[in-house]
Each structure stands twice: as C-alpha cells, then as structure tokens.
ModelCIF file with pLDDT and N, C-alpha, C, O atoms, coordinates in Angstrom:
data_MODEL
#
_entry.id   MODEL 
#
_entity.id                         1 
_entity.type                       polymer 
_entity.pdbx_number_of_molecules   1 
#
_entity_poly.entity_id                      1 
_entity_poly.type                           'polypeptide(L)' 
_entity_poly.nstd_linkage                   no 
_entity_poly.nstd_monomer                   no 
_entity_poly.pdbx_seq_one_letter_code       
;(UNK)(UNK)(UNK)(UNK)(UNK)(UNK)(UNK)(UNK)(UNK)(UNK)(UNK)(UNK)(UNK)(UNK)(UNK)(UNK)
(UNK)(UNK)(UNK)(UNK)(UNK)(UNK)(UNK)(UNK)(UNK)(UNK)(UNK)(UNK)(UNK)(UNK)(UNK)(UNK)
(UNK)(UNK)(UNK)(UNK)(UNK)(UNK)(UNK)(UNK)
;
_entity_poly.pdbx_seq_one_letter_code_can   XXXXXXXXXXXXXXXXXXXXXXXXXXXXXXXXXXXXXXXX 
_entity_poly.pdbx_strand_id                 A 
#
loop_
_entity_poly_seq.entity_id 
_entity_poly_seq.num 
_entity_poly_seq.mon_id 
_entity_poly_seq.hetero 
1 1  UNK n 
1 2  UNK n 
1 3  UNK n 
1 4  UNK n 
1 5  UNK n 
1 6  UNK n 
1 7  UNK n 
1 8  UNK n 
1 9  UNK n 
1 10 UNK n 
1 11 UNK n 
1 12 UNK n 
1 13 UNK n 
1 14 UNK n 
1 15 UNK n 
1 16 UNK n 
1 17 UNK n 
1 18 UNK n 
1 19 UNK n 
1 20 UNK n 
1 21 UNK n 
1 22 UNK n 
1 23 UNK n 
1 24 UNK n 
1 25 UNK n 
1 26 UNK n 
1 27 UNK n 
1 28 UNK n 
1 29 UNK n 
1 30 UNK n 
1 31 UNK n 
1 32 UNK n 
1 33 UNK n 
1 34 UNK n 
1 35 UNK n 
1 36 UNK n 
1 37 UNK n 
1 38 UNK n 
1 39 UNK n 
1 40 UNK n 
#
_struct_asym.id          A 
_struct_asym.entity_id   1 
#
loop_
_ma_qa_metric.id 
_ma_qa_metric.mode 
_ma_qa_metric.name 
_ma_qa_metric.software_group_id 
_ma_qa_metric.type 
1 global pLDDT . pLDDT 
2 local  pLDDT . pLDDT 
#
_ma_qa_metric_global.metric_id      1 
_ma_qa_metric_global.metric_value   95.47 
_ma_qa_metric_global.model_id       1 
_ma_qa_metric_global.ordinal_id     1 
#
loop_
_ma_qa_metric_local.label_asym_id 
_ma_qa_metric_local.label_comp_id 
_ma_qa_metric_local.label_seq_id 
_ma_qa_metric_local.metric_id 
_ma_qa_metric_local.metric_value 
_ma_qa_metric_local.model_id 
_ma_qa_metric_local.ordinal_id 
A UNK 1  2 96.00 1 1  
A UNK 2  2 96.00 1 2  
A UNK 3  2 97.00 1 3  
A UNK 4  2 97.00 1 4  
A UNK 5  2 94.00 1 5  
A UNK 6  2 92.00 1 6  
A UNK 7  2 94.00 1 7  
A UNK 8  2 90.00 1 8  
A UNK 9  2 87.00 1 9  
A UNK 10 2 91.00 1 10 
A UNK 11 2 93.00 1 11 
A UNK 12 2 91.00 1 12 
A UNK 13 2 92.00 1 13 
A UNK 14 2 95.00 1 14 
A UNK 15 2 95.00 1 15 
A UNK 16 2 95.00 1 16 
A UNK 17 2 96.00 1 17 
A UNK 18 2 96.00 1 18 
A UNK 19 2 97.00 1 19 
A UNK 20 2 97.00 1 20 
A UNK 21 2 96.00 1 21 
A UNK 22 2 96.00 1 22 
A UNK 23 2 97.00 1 23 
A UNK 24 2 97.00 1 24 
A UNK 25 2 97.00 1 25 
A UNK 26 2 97.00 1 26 
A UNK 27 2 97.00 1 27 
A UNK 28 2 97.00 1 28 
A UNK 29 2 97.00 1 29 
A UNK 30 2 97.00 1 30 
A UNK 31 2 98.00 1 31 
A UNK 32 2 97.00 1 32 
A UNK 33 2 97.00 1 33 
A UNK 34 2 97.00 1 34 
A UNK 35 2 98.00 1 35 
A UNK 36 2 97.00 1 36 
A UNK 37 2 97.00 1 37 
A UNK 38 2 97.00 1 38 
A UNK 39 2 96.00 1 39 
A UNK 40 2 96.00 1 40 
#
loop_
_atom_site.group_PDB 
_atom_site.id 
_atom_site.type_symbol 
_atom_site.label_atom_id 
_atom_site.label_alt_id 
_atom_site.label_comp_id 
_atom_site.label_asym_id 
_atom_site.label_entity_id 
_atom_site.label_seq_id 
_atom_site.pdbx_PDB_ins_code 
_atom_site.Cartn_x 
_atom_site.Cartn_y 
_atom_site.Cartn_z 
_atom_site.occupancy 
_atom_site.B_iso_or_equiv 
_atom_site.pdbx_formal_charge 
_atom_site.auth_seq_id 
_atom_site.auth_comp_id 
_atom_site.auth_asym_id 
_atom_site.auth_atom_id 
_atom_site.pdbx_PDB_model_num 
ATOM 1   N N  . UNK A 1 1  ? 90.606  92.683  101.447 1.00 96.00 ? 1  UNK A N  1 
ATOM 2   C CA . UNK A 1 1  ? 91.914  92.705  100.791 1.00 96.00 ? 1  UNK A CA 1 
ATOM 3   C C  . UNK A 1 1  ? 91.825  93.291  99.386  1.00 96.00 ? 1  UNK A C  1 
ATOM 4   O O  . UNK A 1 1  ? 92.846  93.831  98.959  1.00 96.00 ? 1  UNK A O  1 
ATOM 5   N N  . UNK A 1 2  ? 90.638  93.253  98.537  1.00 96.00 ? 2  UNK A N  1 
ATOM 6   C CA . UNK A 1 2  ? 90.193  93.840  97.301  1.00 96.00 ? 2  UNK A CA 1 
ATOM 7   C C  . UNK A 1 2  ? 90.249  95.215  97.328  1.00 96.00 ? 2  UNK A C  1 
ATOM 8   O O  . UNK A 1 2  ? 90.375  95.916  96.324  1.00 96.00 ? 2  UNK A O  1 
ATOM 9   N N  . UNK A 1 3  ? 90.153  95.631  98.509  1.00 97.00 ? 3  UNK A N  1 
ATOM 10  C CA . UNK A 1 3  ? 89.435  97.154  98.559  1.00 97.00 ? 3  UNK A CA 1 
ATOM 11  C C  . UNK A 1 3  ? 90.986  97.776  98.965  1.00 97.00 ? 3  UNK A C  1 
ATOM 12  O O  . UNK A 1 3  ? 91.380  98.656  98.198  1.00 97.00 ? 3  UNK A O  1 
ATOM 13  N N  . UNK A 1 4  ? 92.052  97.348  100.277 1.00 97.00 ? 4  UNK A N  1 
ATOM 14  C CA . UNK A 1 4  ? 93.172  97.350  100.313 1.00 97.00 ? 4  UNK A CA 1 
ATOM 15  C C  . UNK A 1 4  ? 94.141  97.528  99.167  1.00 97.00 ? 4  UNK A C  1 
ATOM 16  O O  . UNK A 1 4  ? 94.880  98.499  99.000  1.00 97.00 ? 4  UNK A O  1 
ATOM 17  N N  . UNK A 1 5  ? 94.017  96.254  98.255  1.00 94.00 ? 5  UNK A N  1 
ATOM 18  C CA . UNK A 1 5  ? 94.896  96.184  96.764  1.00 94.00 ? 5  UNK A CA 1 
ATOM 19  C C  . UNK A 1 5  ? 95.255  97.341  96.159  1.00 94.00 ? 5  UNK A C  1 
ATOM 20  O O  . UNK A 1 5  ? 96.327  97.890  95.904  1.00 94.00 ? 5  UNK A O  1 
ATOM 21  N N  . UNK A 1 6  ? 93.972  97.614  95.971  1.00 92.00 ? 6  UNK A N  1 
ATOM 22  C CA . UNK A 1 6  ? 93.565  99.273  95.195  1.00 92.00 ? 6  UNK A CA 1 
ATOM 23  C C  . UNK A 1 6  ? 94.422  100.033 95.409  1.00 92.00 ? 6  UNK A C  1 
ATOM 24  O O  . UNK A 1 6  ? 95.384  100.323 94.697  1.00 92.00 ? 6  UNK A O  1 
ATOM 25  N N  . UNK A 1 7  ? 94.064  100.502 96.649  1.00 94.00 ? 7  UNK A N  1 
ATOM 26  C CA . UNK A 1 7  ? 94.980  101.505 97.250  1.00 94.00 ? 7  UNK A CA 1 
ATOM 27  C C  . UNK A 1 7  ? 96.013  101.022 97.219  1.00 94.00 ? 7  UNK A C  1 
ATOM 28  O O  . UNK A 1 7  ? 96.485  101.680 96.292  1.00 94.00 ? 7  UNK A O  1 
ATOM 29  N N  . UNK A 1 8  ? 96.841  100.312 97.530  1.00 90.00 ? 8  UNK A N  1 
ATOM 30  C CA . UNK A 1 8  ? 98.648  99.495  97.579  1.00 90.00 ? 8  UNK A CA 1 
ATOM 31  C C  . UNK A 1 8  ? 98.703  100.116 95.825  1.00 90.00 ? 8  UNK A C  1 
ATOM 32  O O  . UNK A 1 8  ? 99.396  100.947 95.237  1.00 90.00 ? 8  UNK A O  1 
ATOM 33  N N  . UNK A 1 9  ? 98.038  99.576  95.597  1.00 87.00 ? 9  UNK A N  1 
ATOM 34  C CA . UNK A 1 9  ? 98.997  99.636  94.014  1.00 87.00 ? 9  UNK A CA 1 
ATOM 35  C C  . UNK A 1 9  ? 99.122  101.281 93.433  1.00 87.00 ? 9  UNK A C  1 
ATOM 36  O O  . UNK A 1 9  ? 99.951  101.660 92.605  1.00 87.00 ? 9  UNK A O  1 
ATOM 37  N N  . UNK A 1 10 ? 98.055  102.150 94.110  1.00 91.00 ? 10 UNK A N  1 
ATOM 38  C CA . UNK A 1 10 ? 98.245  103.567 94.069  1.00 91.00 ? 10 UNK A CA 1 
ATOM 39  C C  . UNK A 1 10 ? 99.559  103.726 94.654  1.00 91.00 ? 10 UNK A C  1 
ATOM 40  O O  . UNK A 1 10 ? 100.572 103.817 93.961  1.00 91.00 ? 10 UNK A O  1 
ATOM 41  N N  . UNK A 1 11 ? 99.558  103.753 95.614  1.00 93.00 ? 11 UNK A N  1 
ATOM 42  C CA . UNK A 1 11 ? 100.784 103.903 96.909  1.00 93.00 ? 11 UNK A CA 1 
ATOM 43  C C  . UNK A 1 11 ? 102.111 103.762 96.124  1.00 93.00 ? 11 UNK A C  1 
ATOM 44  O O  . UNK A 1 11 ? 102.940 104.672 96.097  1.00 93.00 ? 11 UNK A O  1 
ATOM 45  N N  . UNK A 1 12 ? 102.282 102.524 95.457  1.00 91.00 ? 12 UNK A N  1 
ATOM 46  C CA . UNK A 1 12 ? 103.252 101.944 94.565  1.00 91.00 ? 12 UNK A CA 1 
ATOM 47  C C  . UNK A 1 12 ? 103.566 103.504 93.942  1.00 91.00 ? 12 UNK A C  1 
ATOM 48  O O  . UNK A 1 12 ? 104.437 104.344 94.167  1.00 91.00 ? 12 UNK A O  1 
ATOM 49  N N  . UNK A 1 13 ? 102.586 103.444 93.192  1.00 92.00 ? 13 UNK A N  1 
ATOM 50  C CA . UNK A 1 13 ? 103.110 104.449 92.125  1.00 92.00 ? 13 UNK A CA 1 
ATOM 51  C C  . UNK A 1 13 ? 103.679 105.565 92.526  1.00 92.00 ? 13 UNK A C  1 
ATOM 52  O O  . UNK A 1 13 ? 104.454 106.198 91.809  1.00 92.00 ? 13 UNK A O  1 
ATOM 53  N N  . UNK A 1 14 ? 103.276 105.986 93.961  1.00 95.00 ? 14 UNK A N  1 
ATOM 54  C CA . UNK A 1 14 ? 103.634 107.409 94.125  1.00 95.00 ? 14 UNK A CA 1 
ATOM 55  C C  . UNK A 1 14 ? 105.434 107.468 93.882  1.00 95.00 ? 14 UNK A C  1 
ATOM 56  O O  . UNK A 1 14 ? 106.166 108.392 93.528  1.00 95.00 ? 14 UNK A O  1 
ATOM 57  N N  . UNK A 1 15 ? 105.790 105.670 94.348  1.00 95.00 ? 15 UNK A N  1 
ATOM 58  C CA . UNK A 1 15 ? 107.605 106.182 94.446  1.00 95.00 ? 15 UNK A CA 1 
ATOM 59  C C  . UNK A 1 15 ? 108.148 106.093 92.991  1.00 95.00 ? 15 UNK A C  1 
ATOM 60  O O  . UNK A 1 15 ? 109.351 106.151 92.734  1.00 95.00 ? 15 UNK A O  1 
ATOM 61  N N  . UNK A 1 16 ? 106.947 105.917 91.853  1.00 95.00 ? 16 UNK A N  1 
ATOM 62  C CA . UNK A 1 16 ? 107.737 105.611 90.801  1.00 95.00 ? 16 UNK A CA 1 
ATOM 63  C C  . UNK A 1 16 ? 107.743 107.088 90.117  1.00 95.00 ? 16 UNK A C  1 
ATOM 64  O O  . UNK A 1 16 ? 108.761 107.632 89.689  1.00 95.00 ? 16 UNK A O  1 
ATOM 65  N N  . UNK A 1 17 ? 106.139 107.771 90.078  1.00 96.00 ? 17 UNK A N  1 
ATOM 66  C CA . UNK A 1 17 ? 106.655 109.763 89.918  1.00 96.00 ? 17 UNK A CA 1 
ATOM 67  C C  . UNK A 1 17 ? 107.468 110.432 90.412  1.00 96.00 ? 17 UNK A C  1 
ATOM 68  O O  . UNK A 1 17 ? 108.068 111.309 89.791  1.00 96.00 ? 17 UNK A O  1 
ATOM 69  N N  . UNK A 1 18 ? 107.734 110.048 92.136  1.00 96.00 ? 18 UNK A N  1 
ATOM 70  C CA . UNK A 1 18 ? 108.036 111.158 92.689  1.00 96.00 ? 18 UNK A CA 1 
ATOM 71  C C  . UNK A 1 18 ? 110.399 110.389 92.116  1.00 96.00 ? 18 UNK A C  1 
ATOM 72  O O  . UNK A 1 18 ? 111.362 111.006 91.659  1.00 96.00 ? 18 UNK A O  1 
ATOM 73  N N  . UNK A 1 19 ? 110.252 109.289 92.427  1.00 97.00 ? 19 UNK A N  1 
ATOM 74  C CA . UNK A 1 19 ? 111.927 109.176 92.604  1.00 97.00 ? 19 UNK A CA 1 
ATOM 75  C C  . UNK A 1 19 ? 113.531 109.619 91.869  1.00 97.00 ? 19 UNK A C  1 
ATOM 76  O O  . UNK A 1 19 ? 114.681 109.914 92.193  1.00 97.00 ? 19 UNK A O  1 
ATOM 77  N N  . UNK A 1 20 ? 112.640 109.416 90.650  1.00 97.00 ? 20 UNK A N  1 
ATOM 78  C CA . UNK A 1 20 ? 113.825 109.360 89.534  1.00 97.00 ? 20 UNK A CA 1 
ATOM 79  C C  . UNK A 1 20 ? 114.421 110.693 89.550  1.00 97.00 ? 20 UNK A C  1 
ATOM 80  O O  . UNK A 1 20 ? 115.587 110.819 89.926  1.00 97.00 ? 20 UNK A O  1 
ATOM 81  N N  . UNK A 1 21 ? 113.534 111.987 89.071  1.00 96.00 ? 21 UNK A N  1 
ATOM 82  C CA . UNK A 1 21 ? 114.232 112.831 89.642  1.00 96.00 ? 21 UNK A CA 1 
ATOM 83  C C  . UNK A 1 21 ? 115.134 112.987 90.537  1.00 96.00 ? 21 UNK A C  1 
ATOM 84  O O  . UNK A 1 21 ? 116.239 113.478 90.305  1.00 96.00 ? 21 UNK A O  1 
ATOM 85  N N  . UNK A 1 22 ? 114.668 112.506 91.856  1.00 96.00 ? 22 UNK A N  1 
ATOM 86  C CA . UNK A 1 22 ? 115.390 112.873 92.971  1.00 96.00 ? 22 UNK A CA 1 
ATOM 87  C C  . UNK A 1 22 ? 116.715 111.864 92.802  1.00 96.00 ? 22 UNK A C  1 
ATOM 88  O O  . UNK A 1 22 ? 117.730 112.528 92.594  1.00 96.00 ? 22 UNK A O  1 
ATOM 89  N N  . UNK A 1 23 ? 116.835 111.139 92.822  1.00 97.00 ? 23 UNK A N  1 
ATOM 90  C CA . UNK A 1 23 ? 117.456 109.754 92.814  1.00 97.00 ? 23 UNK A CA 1 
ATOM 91  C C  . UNK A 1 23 ? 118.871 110.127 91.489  1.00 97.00 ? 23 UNK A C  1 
ATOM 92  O O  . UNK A 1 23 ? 120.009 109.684 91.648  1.00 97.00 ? 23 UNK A O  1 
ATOM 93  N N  . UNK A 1 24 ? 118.570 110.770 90.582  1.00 97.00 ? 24 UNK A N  1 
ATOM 94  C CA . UNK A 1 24 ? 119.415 111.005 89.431  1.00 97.00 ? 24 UNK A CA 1 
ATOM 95  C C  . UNK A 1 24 ? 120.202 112.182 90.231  1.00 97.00 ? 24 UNK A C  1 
ATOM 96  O O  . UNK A 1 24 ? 121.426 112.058 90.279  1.00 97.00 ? 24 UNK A O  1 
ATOM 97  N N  . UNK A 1 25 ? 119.605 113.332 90.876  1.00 97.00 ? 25 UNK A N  1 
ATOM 98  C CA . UNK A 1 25 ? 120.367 114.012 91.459  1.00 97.00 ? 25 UNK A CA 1 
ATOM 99  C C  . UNK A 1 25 ? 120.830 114.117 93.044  1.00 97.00 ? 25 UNK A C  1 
ATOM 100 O O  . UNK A 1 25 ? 120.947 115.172 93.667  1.00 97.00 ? 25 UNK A O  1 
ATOM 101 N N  . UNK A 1 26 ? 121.080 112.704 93.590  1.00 97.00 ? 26 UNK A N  1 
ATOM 102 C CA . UNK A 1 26 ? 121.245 112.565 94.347  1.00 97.00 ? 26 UNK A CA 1 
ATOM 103 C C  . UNK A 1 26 ? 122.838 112.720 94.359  1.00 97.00 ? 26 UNK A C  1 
ATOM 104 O O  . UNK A 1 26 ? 123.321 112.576 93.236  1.00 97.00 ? 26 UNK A O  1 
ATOM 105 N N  . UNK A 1 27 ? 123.851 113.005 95.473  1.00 97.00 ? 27 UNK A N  1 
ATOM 106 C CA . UNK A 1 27 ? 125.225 113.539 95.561  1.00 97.00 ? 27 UNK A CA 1 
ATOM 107 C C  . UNK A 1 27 ? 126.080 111.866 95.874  1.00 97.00 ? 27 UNK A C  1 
ATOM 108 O O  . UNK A 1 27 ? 125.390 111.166 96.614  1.00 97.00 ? 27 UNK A O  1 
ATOM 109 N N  . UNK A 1 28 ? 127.265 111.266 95.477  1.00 97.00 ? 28 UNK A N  1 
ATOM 110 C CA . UNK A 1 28 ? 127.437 110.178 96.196  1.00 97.00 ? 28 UNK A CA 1 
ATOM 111 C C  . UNK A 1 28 ? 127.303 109.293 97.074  1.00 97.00 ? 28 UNK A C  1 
ATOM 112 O O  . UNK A 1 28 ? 127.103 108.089 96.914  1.00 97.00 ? 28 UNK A O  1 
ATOM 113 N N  . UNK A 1 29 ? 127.441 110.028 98.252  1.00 97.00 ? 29 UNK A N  1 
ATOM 114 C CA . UNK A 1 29 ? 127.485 110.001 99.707  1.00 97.00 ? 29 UNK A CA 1 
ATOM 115 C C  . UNK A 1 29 ? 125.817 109.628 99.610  1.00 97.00 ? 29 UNK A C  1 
ATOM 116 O O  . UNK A 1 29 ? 125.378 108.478 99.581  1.00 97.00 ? 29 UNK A O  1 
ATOM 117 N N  . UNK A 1 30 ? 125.230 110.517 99.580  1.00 97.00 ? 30 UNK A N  1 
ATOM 118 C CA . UNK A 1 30 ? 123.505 109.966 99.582  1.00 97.00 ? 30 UNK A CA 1 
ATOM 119 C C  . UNK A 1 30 ? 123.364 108.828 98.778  1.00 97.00 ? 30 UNK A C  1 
ATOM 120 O O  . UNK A 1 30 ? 122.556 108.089 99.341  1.00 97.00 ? 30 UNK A O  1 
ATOM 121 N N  . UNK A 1 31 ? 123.651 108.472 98.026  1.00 98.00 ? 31 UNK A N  1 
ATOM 122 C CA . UNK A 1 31 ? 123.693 107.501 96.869  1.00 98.00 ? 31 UNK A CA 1 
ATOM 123 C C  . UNK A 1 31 ? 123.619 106.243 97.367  1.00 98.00 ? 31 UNK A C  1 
ATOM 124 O O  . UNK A 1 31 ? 122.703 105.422 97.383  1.00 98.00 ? 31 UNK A O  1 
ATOM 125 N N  . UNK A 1 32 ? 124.690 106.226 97.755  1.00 97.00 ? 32 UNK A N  1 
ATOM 126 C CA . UNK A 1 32 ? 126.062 105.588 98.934  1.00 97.00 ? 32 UNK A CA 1 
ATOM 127 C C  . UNK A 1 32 ? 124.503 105.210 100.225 1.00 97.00 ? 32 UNK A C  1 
ATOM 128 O O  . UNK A 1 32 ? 123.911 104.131 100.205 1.00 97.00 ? 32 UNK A O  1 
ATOM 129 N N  . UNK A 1 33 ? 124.229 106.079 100.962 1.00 97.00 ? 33 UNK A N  1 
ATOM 130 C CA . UNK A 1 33 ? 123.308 106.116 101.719 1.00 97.00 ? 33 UNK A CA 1 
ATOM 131 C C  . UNK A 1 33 ? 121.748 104.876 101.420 1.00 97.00 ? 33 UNK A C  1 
ATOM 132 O O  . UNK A 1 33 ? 121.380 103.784 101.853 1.00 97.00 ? 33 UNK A O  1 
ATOM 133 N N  . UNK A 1 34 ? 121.449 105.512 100.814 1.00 97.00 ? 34 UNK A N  1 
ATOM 134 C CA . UNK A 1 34 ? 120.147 105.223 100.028 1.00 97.00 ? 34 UNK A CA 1 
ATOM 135 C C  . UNK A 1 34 ? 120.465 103.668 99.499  1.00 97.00 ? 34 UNK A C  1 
ATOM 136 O O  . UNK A 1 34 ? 119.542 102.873 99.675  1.00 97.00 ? 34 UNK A O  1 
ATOM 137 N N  . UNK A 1 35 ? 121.908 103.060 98.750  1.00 98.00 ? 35 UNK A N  1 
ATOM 138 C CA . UNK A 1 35 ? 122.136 101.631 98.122  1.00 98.00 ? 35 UNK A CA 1 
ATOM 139 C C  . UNK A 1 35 ? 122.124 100.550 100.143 1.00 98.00 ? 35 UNK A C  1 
ATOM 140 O O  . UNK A 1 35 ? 121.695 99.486  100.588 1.00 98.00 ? 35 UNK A O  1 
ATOM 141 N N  . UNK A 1 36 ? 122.685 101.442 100.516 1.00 97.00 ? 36 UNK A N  1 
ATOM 142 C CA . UNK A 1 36 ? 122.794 100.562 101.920 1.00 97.00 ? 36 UNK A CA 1 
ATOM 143 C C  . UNK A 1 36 ? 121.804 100.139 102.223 1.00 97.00 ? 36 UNK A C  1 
ATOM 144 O O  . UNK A 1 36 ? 121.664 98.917  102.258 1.00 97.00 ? 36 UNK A O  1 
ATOM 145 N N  . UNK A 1 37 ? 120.691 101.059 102.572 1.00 97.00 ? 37 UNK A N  1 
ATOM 146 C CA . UNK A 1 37 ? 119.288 100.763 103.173 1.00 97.00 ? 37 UNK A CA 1 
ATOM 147 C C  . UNK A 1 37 ? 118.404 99.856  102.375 1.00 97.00 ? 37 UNK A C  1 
ATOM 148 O O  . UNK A 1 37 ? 117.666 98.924  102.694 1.00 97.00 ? 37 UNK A O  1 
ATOM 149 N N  . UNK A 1 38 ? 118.792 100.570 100.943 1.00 97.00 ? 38 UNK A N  1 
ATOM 150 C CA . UNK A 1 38 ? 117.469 99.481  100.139 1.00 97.00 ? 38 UNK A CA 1 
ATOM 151 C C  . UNK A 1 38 ? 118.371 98.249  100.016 1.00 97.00 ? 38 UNK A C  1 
ATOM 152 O O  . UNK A 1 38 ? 117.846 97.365  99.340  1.00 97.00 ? 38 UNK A O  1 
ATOM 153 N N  . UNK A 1 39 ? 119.606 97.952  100.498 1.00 96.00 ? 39 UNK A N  1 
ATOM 154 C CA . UNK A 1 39 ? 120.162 96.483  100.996 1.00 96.00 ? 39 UNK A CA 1 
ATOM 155 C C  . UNK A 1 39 ? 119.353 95.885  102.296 1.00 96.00 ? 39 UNK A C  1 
ATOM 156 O O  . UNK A 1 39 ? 118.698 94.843  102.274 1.00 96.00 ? 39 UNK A O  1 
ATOM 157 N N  . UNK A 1 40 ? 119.490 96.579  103.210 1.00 96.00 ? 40 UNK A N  1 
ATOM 158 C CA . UNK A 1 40 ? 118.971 96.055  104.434 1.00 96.00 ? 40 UNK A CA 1 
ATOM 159 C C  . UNK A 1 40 ? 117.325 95.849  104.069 1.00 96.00 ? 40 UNK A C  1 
ATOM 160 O O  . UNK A 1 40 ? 116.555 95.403  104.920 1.00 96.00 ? 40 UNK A O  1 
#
C-alpha cells in the first residue's frame, strides 16, 4: 500500500495541471454536464 500511495498521489496531481484550463473554458452546457456527474 506504501508503494501504491506514491503513485495515487502522482495520479492526483495529474487532474490538478491538466483541469483548470480546460474547466475555465468549458461552454455551459458542458459545465452543466461535468456539475451533474461530479454530483453522481
């Protein structure tokens, strides 16, 4: 699980470089999209 961790917490990060960009220029409707799911 030590050796696992590691990697998870890399993993983490990838959505925190890659999102904001995308996420700021996302169109309503996707917006809209994207608030639903990270509900469910």
């Amino acid at each position: 699980c030590k050796r696992i961790l590691a990697d998870e917490s890399r993993h983490m990060g990838f959505s925190i470089l890659s999102l904001p960009d995308e996420i700021r220029g996302l169109n309503a409707g996707d917006l809209h999209e994207l608030e639903d799911f990270t509900r469910e």
